[in-house]
PDB file of N, CA and C in Angstrom:
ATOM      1  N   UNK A   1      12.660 -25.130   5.439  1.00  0.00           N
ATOM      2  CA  UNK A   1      11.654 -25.143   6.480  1.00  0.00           C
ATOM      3  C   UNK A   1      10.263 -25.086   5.833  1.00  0.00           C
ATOM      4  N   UNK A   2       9.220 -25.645   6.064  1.00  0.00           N
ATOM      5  CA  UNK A   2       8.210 -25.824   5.834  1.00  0.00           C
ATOM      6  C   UNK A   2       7.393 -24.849   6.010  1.00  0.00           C
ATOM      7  N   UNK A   3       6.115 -24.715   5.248  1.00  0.00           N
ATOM      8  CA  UNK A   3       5.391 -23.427   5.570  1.00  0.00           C
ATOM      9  C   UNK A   3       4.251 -23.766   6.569  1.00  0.00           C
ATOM     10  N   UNK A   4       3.987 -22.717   7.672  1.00  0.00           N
ATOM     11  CA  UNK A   4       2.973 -23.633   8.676  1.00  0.00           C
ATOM     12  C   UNK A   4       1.811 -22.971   7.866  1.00  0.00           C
ATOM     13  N   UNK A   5       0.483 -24.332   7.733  1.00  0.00           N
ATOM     14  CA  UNK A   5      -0.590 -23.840   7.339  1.00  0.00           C
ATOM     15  C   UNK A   5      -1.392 -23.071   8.044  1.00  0.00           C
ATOM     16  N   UNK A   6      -2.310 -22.530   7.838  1.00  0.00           N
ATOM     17  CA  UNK A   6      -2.827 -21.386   8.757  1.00  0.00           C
ATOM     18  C   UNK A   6      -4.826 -21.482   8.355  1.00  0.00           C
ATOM     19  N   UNK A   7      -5.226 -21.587   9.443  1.00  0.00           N
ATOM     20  CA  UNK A   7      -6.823 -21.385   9.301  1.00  0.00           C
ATOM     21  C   UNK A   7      -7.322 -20.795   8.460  1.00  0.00           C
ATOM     22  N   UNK A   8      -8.409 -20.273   8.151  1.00  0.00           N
ATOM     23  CA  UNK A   8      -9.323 -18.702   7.580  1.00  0.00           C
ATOM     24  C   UNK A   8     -10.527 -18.788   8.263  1.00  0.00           C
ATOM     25  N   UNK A   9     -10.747 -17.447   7.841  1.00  0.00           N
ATOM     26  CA  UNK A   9     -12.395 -16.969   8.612  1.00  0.00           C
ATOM     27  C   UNK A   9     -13.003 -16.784   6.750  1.00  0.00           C
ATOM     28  N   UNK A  10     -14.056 -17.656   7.404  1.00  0.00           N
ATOM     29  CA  UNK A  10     -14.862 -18.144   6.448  1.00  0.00           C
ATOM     30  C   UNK A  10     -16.515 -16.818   6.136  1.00  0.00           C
ATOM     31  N   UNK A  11     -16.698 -16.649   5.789  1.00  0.00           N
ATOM     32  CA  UNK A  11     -18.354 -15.738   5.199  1.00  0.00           C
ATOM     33  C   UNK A  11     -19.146 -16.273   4.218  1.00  0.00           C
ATOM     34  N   UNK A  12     -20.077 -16.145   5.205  1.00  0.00           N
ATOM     35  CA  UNK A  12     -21.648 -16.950   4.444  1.00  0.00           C
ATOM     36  C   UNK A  12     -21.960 -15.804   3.032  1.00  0.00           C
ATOM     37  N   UNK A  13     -21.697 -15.388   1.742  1.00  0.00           N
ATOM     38  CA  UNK A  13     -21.995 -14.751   0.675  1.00  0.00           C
ATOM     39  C   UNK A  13     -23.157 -14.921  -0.102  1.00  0.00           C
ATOM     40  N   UNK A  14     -23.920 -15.639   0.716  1.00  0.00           N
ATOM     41  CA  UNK A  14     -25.239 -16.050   0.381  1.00  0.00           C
ATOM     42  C   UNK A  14     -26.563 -15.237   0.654  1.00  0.00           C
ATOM     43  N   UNK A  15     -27.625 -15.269   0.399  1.00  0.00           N
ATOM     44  CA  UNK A  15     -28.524 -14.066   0.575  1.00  0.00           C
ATOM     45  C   UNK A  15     -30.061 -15.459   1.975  1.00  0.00           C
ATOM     46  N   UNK A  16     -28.954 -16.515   1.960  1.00  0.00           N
ATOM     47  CA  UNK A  16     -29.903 -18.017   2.247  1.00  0.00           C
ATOM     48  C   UNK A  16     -28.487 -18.276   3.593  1.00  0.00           C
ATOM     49  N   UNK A  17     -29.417 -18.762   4.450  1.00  0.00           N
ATOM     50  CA  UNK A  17     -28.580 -19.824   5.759  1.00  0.00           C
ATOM     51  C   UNK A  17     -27.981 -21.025   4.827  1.00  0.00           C
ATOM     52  N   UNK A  18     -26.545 -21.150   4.981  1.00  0.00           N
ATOM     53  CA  UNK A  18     -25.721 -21.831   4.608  1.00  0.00           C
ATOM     54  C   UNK A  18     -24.984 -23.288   5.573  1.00  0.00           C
ATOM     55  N   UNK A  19     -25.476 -24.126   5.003  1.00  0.00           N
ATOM     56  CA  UNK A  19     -24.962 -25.547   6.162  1.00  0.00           C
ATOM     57  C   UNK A  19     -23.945 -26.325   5.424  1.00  0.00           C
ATOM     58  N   UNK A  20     -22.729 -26.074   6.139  1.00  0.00           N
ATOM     59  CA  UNK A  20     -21.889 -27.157   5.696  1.00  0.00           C
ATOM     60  C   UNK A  20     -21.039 -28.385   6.495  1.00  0.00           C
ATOM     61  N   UNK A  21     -21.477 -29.315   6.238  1.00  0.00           N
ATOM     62  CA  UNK A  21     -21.416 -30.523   6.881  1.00  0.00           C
ATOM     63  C   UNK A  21     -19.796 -31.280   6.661  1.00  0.00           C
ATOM     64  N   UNK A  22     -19.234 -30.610   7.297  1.00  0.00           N
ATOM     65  CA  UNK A  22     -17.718 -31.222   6.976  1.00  0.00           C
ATOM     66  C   UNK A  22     -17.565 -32.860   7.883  1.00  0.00           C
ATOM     67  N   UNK A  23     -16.447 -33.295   7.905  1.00  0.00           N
ATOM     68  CA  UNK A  23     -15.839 -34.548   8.073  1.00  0.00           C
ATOM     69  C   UNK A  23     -15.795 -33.570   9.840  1.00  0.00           C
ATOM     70  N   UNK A  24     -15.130 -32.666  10.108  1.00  0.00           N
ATOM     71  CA  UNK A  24     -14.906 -32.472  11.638  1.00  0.00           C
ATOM     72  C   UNK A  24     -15.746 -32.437  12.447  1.00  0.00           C
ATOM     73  N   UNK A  25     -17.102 -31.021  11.919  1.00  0.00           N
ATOM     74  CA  UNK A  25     -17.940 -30.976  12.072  1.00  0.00           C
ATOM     75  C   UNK A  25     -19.656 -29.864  11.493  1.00  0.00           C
ATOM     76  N   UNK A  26     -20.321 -29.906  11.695  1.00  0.00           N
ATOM     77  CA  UNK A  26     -21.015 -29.140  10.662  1.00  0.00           C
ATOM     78  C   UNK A  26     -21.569 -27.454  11.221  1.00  0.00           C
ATOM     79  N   UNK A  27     -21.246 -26.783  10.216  1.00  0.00           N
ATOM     80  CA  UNK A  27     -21.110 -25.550  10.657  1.00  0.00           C
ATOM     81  C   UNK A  27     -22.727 -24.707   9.491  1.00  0.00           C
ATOM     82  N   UNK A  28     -23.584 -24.052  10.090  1.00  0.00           N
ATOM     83  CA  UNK A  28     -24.326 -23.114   9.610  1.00  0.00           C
ATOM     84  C   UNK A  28     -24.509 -21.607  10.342  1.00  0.00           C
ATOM     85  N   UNK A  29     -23.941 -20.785   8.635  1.00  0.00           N
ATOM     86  CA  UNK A  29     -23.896 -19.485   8.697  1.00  0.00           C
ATOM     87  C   UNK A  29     -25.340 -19.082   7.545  1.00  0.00           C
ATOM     88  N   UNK A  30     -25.457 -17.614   8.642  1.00  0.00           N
ATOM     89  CA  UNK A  30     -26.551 -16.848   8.577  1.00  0.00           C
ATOM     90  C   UNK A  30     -25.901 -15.758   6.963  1.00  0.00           C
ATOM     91  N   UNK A  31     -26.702 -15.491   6.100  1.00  0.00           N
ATOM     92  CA  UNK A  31     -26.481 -14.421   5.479  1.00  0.00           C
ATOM     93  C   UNK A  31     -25.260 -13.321   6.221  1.00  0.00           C
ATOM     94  N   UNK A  32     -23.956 -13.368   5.379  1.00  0.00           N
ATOM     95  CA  UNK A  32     -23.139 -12.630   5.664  1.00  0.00           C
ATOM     96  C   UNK A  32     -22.336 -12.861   7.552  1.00  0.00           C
ATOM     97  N   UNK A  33     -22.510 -13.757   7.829  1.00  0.00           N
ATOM     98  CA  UNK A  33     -21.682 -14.023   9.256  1.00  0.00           C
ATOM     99  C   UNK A  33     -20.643 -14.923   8.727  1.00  0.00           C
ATOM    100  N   UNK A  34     -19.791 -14.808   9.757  1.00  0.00           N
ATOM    101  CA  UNK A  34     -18.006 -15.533   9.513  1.00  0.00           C
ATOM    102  C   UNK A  34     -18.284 -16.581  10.645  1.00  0.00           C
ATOM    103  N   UNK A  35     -17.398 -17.206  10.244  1.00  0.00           N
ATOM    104  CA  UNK A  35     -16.647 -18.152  11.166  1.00  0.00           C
ATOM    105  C   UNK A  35     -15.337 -18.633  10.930  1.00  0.00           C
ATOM    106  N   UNK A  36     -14.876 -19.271  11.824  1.00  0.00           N
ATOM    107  CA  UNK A  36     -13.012 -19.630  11.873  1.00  0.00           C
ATOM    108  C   UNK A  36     -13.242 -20.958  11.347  1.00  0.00           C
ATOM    109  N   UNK A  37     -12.310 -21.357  10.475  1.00  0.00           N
ATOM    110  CA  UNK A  37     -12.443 -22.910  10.425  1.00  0.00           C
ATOM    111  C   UNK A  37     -10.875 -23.424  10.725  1.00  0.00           C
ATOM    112  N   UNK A  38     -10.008 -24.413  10.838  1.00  0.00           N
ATOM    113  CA  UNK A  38      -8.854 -24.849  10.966  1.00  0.00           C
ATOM    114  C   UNK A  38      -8.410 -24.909   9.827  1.00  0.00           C
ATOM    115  N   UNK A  39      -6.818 -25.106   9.946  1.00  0.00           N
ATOM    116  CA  UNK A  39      -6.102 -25.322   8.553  1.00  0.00           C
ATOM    117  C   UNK A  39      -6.294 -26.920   7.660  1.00  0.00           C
ATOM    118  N   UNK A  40      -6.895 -27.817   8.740  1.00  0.00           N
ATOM    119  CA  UNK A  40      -7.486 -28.958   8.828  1.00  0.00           C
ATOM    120  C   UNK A  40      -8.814 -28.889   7.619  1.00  0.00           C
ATOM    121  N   UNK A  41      -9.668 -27.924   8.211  1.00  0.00           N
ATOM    122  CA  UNK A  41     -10.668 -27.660   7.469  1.00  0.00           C
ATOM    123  C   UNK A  41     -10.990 -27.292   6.433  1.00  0.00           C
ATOM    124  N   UNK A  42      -9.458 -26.496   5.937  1.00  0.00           N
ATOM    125  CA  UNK A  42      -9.848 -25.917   4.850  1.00  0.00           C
ATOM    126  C   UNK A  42      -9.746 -26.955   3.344  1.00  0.00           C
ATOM    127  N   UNK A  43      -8.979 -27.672   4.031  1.00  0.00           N
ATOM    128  CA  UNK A  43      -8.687 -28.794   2.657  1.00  0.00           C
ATOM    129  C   UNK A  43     -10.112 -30.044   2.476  1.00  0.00           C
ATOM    130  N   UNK A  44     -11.322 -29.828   3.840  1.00  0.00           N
ATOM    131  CA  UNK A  44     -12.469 -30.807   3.748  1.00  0.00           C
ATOM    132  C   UNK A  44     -13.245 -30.654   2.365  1.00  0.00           C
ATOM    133  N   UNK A  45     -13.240 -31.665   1.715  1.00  0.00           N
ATOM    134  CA  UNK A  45     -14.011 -31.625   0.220  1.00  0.00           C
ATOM    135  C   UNK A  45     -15.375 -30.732   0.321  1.00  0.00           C
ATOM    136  N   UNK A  46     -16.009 -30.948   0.924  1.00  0.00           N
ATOM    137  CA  UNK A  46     -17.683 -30.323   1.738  1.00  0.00           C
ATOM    138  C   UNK A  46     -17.382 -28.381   1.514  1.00  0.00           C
ATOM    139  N   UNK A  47     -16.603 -28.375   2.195  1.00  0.00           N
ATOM    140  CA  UNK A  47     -16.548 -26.946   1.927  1.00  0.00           C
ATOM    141  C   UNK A  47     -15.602 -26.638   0.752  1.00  0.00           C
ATOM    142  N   UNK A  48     -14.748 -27.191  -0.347  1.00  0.00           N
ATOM    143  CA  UNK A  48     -14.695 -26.514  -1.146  1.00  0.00           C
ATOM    144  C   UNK A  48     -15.557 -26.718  -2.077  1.00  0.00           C
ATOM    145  N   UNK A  49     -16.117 -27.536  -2.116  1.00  0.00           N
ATOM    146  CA  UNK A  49     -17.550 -27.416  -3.081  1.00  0.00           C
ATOM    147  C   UNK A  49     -18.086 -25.986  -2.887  1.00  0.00           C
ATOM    148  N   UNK A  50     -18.695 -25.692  -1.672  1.00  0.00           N
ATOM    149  CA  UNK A  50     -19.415 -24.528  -0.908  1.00  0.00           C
ATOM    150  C   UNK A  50     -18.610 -23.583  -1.935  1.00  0.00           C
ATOM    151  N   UNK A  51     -16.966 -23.490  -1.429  1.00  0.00           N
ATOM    152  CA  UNK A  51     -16.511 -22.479  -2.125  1.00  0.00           C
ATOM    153  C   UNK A  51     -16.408 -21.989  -3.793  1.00  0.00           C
ATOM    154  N   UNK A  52     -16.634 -22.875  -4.610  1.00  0.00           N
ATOM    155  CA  UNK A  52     -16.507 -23.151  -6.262  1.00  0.00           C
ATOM    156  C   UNK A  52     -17.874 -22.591  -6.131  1.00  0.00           C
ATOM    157  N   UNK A  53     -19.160 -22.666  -5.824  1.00  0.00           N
ATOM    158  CA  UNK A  53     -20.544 -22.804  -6.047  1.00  0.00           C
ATOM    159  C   UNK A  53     -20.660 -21.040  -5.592  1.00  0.00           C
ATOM    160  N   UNK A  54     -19.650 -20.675  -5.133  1.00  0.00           N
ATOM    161  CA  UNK A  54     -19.538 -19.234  -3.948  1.00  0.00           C
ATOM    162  C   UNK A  54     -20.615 -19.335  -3.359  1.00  0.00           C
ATOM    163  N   UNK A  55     -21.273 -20.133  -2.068  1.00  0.00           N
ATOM    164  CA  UNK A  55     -21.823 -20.146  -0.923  1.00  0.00           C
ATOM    165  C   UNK A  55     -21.428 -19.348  -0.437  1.00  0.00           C
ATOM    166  N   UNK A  56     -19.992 -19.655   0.133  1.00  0.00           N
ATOM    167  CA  UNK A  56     -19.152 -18.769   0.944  1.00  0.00           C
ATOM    168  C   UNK A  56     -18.127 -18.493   0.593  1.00  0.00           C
ATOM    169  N   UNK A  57     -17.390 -17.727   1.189  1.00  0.00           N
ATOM    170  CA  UNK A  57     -16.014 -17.264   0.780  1.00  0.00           C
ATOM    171  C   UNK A  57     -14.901 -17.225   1.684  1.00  0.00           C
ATOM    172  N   UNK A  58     -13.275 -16.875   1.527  1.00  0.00           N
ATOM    173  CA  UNK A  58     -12.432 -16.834   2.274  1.00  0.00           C
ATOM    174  C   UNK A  58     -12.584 -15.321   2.734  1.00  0.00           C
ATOM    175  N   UNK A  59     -12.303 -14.894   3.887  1.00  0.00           N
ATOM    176  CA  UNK A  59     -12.329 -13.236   4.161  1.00  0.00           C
ATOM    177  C   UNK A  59     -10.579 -13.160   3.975  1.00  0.00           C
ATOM    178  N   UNK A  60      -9.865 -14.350   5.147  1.00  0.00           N
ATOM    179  CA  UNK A  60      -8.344 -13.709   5.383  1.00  0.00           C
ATOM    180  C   UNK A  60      -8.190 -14.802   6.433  1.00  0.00           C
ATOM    181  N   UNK A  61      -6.850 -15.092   6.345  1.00  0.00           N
ATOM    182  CA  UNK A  61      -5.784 -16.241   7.126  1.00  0.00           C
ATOM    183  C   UNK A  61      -6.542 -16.079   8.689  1.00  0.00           C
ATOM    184  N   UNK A  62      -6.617 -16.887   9.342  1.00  0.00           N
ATOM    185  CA  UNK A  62      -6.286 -16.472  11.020  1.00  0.00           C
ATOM    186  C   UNK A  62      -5.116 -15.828  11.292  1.00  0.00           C
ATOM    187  N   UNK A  63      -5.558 -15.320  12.624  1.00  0.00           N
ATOM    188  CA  UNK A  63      -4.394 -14.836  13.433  1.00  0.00           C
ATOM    189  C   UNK A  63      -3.748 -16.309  14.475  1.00  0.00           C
ATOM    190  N   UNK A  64      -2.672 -16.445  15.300  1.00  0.00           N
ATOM    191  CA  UNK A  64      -2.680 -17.293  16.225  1.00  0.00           C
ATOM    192  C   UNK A  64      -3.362 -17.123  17.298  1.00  0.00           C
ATOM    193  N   UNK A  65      -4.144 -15.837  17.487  1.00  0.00           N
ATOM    194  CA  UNK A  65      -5.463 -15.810  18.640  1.00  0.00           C
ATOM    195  C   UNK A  65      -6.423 -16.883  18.479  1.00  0.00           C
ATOM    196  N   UNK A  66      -7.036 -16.659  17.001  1.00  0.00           N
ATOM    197  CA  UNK A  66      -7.914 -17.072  16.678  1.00  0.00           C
ATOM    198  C   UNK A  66      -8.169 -18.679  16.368  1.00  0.00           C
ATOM    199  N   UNK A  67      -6.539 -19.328  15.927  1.00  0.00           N
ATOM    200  CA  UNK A  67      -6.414 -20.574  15.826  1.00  0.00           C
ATOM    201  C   UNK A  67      -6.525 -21.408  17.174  1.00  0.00           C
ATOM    202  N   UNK A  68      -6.148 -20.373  18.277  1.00  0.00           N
ATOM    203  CA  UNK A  68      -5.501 -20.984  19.247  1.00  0.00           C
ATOM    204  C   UNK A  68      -7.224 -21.411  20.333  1.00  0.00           C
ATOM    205  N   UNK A  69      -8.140 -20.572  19.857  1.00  0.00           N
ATOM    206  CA  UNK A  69      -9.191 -20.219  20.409  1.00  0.00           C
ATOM    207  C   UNK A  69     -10.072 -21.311  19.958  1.00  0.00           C
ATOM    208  N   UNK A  70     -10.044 -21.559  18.112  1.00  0.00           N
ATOM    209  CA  UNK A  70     -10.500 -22.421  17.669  1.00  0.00           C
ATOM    210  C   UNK A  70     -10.387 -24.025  18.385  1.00  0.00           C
ATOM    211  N   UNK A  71      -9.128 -24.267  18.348  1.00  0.00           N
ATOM    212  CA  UNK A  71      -8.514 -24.983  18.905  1.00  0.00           C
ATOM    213  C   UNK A  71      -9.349 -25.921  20.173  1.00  0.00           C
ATOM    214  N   UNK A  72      -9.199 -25.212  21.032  1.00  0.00           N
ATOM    215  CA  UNK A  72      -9.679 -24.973  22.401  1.00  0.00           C
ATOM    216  C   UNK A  72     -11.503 -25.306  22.448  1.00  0.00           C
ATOM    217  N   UNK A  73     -11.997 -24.439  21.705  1.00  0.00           N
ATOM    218  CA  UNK A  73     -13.363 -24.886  21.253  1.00  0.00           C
ATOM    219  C   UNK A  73     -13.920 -26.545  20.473  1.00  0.00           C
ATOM    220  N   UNK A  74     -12.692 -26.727  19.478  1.00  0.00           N
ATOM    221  CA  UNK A  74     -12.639 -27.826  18.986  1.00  0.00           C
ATOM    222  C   UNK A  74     -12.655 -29.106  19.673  1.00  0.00           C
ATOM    223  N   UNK A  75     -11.593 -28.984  21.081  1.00  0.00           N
ATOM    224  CA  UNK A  75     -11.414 -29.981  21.984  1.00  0.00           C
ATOM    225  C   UNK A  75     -12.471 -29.894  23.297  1.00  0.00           C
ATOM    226  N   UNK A  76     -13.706 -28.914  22.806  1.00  0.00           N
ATOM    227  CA  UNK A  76     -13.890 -29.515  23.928  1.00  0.00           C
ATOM    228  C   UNK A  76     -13.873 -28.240  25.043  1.00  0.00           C
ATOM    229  N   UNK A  77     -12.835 -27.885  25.342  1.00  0.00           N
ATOM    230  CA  UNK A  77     -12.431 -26.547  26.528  1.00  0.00           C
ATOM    231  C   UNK A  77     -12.433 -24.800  26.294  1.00  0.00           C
ATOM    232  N   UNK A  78     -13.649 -24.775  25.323  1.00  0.00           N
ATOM    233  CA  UNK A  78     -14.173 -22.970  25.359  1.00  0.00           C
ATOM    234  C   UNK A  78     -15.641 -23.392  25.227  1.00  0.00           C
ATOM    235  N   UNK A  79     -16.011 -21.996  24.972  1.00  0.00           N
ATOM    236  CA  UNK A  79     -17.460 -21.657  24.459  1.00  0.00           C
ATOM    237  C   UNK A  79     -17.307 -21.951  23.068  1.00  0.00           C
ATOM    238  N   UNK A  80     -18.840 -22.112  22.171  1.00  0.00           N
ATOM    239  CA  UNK A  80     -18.677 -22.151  20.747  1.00  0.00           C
ATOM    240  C   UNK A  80     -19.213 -20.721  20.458  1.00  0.00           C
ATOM    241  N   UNK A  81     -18.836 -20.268  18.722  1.00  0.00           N
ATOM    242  CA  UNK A  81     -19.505 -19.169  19.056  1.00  0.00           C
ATOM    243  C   UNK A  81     -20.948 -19.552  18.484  1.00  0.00           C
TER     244      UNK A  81
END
């Protein structure tokens, strides 16, 4: 059985507003704020640059709240945060 990939919540480790312009869509974090990205996202070239350079960092996997929420925001049918 296959392993299901799983999101992360992402942190700006920067002391500077951080913009990263992925293929899905482009996300800017403030000094030390998170955000969720998809399991989609995590493999976008754009942000692992970010990550090698330590812009930002991984905090920890999603939960399925948080994917499911992402999700939902992604298509369209939540709030962003």
């Amino acid at each position: 059985m296959a392993k299901k990939r799983r999101g992360m919540i992402i942190k700006n480790a920067n002391t500077r507003p951080v913009e990263i312009a992925m293929a899905t869509r482009t996300i800017r974090l403030e000094p030390g704020q998170e955000e969720v990205i998809s399991a989609e996202e995590v493999r976008d070239a754009v942000l692992r640059e970010h990550l090698q350079v330590r812009a930002i960092s991984i905090v920890r996997p999603t939960t399925e709240e948080e994917e499911e929420a992402l999700r939902r925001i992604l298509n369209g049918n939540g709030a962003s945060t």
